[in-house]
Structure formats: structure tokens, C-alpha cells
PDB file of N, CA and C in Angstrom:
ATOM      1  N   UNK A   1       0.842  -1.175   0.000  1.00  0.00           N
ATOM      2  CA  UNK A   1       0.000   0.000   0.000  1.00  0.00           C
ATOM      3  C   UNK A   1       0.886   1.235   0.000  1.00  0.00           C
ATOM      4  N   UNK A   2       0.426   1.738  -0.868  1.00  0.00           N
ATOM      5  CA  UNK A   2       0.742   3.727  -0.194  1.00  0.00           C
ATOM      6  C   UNK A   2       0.530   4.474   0.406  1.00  0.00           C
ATOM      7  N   UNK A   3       1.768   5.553   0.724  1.00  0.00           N
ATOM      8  CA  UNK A   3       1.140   6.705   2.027  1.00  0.00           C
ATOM      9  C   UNK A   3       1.684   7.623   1.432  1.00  0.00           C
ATOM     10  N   UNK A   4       1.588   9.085   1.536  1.00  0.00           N
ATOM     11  CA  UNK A   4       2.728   9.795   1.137  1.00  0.00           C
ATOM     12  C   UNK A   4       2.967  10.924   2.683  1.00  0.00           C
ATOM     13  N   UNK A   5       4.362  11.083   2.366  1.00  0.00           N
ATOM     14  CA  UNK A   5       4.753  11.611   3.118  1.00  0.00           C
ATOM     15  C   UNK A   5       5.262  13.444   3.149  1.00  0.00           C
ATOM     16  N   UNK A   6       4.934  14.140   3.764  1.00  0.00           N
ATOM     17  CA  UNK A   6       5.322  15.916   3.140  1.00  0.00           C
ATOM     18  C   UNK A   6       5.989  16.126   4.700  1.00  0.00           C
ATOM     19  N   UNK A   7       7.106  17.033   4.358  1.00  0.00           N
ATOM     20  CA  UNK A   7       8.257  17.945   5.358  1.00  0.00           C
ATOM     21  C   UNK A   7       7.923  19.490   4.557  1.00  0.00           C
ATOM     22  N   UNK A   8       8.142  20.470   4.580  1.00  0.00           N
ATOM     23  CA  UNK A   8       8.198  21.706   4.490  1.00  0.00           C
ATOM     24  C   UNK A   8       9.565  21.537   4.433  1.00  0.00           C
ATOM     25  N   UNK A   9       9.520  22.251   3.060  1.00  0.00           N
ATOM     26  CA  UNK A   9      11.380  22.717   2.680  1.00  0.00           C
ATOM     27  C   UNK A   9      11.818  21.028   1.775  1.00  0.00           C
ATOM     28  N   UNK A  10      10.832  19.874   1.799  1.00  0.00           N
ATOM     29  CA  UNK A  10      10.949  18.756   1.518  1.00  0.00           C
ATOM     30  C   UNK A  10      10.114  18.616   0.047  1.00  0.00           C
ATOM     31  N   UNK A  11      10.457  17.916  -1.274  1.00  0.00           N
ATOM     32  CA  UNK A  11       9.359  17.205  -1.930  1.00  0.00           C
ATOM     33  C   UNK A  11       8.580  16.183  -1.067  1.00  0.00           C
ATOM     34  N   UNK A  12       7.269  15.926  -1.373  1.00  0.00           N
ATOM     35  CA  UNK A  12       6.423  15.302  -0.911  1.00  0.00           C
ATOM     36  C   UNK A  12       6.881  13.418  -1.642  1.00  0.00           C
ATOM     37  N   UNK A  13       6.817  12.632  -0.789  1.00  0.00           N
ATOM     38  CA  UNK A  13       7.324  11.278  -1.310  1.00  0.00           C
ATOM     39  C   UNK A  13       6.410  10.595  -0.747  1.00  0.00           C
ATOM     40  N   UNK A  14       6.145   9.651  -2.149  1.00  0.00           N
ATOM     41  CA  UNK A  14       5.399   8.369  -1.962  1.00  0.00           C
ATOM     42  C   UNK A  14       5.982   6.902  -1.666  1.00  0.00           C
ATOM     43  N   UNK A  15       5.807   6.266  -0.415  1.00  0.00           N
ATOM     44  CA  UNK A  15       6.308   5.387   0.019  1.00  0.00           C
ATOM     45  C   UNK A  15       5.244   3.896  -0.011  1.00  0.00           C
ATOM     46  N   UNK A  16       6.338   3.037  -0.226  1.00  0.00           N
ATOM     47  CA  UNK A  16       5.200   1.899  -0.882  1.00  0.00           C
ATOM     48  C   UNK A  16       5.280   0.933   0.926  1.00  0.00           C
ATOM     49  N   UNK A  17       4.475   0.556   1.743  1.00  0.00           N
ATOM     50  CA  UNK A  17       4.579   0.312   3.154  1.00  0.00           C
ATOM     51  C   UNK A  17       3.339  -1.215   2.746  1.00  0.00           C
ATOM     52  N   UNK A  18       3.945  -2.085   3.735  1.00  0.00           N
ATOM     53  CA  UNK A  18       3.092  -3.019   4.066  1.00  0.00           C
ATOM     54  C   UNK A  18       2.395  -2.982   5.146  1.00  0.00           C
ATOM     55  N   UNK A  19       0.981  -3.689   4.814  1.00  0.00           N
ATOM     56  CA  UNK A  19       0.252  -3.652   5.826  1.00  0.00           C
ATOM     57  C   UNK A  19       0.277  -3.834   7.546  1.00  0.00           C
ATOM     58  N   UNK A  20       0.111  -2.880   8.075  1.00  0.00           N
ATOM     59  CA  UNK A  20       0.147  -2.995   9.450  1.00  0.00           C
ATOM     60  C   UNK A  20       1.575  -2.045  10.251  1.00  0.00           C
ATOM     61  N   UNK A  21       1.876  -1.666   8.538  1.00  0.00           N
ATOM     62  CA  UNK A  21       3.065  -0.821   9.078  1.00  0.00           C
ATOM     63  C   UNK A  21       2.623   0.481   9.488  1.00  0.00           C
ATOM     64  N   UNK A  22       3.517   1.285  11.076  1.00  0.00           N
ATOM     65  CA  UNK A  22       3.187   1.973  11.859  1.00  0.00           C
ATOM     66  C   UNK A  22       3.676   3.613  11.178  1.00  0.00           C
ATOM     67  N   UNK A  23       3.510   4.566  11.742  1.00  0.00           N
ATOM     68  CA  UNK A  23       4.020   5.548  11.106  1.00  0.00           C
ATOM     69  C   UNK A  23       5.337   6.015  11.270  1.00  0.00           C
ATOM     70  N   UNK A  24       5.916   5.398  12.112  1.00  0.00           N
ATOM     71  CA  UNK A  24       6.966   5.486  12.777  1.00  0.00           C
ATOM     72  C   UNK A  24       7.966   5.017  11.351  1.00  0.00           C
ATOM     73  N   UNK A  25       7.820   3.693  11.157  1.00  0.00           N
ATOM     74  CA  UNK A  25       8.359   2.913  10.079  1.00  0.00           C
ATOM     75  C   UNK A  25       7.799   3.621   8.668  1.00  0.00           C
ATOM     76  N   UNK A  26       6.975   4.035   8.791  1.00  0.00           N
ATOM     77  CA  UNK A  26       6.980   4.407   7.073  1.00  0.00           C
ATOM     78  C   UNK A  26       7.365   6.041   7.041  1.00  0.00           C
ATOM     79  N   UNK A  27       7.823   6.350   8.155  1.00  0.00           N
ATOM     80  CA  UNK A  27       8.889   7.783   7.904  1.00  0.00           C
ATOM     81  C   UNK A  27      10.270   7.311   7.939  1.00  0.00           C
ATOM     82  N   UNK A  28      10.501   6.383   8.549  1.00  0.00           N
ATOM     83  CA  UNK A  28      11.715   5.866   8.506  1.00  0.00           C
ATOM     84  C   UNK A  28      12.497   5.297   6.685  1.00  0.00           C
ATOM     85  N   UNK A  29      10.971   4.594   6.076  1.00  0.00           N
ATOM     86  CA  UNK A  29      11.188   4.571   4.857  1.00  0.00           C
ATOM     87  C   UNK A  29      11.020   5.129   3.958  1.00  0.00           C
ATOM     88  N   UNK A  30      10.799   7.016   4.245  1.00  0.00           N
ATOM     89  CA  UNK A  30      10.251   7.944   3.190  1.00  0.00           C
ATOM     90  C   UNK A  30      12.481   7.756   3.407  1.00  0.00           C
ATOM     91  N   UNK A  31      12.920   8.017   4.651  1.00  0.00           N
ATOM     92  CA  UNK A  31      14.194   9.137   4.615  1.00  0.00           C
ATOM     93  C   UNK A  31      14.356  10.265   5.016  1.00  0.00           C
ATOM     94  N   UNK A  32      13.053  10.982   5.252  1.00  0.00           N
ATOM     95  CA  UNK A  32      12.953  11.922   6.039  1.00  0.00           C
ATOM     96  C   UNK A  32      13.210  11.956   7.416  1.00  0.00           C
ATOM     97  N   UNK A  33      13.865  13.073   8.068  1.00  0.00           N
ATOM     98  CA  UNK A  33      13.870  13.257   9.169  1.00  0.00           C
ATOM     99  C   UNK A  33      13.507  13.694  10.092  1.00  0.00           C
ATOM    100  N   UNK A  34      13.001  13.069  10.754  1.00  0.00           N
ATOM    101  CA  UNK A  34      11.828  13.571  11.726  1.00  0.00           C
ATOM    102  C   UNK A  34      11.771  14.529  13.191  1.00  0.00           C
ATOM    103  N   UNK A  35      13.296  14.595  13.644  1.00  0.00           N
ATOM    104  CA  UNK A  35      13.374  15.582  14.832  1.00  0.00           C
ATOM    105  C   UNK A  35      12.542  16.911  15.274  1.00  0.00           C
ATOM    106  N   UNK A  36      12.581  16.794  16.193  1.00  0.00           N
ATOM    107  CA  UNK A  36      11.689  18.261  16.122  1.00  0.00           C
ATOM    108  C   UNK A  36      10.617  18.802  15.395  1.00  0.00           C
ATOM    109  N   UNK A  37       9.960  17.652  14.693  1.00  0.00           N
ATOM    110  CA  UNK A  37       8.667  18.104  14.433  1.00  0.00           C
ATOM    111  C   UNK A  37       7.369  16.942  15.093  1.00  0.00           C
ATOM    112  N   UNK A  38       6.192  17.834  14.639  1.00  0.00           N
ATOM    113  CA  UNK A  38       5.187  16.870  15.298  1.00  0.00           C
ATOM    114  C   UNK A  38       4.862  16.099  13.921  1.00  0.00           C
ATOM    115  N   UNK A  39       3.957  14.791  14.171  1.00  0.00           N
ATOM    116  CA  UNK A  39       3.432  14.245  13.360  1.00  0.00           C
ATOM    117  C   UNK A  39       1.899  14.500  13.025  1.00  0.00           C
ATOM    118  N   UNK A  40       1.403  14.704  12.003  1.00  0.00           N
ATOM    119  CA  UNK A  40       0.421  14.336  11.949  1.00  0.00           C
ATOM    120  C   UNK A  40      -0.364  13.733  10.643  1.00  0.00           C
ATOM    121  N   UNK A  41      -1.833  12.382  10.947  1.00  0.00           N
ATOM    122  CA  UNK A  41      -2.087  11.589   9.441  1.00  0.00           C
ATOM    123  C   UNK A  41      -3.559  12.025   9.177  1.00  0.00           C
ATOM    124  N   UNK A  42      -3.792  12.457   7.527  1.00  0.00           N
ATOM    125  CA  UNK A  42      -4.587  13.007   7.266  1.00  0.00           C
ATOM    126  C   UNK A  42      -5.350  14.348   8.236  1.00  0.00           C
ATOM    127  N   UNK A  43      -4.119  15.247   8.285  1.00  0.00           N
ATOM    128  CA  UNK A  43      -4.613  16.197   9.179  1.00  0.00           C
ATOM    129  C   UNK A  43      -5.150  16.305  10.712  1.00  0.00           C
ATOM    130  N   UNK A  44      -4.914  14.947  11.465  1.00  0.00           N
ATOM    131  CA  UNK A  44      -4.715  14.503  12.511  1.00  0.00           C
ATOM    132  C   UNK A  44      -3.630  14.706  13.164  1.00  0.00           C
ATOM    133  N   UNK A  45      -3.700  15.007  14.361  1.00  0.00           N
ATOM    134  CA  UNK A  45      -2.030  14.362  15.287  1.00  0.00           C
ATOM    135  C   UNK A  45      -1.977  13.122  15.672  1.00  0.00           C
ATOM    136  N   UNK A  46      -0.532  12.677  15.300  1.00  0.00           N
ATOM    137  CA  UNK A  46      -0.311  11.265  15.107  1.00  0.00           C
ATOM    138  C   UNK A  46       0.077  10.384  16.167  1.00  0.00           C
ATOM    139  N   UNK A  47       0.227   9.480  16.525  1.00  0.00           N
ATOM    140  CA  UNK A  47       1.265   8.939  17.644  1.00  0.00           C
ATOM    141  C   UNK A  47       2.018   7.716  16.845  1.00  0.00           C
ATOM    142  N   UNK A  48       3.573   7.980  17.105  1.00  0.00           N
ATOM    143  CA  UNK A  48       4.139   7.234  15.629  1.00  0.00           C
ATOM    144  C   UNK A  48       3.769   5.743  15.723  1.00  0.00           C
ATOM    145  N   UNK A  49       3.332   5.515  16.526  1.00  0.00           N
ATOM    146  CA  UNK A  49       3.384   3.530  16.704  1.00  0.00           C
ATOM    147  C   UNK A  49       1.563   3.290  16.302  1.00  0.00           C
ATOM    148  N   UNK A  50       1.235   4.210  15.801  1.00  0.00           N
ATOM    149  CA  UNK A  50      -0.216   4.001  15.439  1.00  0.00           C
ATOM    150  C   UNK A  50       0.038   3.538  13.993  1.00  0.00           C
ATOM    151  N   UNK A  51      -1.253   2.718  13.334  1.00  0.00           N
ATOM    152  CA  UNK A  51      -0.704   1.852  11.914  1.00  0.00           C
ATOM    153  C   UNK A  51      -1.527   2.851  10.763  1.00  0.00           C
ATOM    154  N   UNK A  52      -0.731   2.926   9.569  1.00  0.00           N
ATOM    155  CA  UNK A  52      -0.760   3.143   8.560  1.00  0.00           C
ATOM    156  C   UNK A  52      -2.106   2.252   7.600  1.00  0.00           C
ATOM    157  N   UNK A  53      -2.960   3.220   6.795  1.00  0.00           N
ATOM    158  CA  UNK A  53      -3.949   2.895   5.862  1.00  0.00           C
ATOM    159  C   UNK A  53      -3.712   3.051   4.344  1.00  0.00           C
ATOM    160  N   UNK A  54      -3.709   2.598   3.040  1.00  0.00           N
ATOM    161  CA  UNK A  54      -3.626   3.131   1.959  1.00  0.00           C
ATOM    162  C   UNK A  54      -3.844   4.849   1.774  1.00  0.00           C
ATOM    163  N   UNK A  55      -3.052   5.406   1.224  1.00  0.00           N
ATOM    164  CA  UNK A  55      -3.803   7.020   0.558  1.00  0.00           C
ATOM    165  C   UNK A  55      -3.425   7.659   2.155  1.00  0.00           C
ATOM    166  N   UNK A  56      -2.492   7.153   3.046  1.00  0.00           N
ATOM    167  CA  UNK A  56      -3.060   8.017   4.365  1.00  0.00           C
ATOM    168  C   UNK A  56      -1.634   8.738   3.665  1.00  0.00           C
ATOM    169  N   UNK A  57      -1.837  10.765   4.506  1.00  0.00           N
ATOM    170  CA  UNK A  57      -1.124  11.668   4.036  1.00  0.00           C
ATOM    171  C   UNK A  57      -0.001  11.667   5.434  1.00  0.00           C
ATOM    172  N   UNK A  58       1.198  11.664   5.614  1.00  0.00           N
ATOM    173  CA  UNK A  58       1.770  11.913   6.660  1.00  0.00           C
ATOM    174  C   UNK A  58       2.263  13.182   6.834  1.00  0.00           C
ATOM    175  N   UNK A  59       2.392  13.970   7.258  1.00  0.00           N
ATOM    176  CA  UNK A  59       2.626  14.921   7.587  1.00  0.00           C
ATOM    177  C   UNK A  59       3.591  15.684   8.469  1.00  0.00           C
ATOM    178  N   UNK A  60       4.989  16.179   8.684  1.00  0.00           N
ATOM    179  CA  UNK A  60       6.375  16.522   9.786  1.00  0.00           C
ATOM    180  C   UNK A  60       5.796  17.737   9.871  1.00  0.00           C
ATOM    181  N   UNK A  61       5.260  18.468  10.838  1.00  0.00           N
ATOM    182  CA  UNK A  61       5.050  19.900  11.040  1.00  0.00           C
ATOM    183  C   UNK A  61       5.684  20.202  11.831  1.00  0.00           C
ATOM    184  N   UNK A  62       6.235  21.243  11.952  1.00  0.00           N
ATOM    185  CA  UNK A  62       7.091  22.202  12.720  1.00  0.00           C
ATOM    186  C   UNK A  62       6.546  22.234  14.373  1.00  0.00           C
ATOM    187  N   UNK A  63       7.544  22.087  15.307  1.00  0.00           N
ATOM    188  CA  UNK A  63       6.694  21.990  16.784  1.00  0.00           C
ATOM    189  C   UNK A  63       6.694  23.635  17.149  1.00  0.00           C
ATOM    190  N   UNK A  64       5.614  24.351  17.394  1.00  0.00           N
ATOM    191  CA  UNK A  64       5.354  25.624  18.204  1.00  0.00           C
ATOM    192  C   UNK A  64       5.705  25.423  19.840  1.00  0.00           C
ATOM    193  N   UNK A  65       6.835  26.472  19.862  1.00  0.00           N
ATOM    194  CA  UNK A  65       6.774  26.733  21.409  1.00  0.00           C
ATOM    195  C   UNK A  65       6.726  27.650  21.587  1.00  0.00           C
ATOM    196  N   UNK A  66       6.638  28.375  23.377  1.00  0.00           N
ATOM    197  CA  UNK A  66       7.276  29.927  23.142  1.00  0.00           C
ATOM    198  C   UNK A  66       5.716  31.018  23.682  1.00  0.00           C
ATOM    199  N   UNK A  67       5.427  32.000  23.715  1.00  0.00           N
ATOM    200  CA  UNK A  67       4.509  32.292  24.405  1.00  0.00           C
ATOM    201  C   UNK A  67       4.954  32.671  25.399  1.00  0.00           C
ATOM    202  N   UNK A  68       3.480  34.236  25.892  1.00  0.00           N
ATOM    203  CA  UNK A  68       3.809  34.701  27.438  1.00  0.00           C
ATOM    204  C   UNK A  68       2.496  33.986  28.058  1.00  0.00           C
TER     205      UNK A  68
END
């Protein structure tokens, strides 16, 4: 199955993942690097050990901190 994966500042990549694979693992197999950002699938926030669906969008967004 497919997922694709988008970083900001990144092309967006389509990764071919087997079933039951987590999100954790199918960022691991875009190549992207994931530090310091949050996850989130189909516009959700993610938790990486949650499993992957065909067509699902992954998403590295930038973490907000900071504030009075």
C-alpha cells in the first residue's frame, strides 16, 4: 500500500509500506527526518506507533513553542 509523506522545505514522497506498518516505520522509509517536528495523518495528530492505511497523508510539522 501507499502513504505519502510531506516535510516543508521537503518534496512530498510516496512510500510503498506493508500492511500494518506503523508511522513510525513508514517515515523511517520515506528518509525523512523527523526531529523536532510533530506528526500528523490526514490532518490529525499522530502517535508514531499508530498503523498506517492506503492514501493516508503523513505529515512533519514544525513543533510551536514559546509564548507569554
Amino acid at each position: 500500500m501507499k502513504v505519502r509523506v510531506l516535510k516543508l522545505g521537503h518534496a512530498a514522497k510516496e512510500v510503498e509500506v506493508g500492511a500494518g506498518t506503523t508511522v513510525e516505520e513508514a517515515l523511517q522509509a520515506s528518509g525523512i527526518e523527523q526531529d523536532g517536528y510533530s506528526v500528523t495523518v490526514n490532518g490529525v495528530g499522530a502517535n508514531l506507533s499508530a498503523s498506517t492505511r492506503e492514501g493516508d497523508v503523513i505529515a512533519l510539522v514544525p513543533k510551536v513553542e514559546g509564548g507569554n
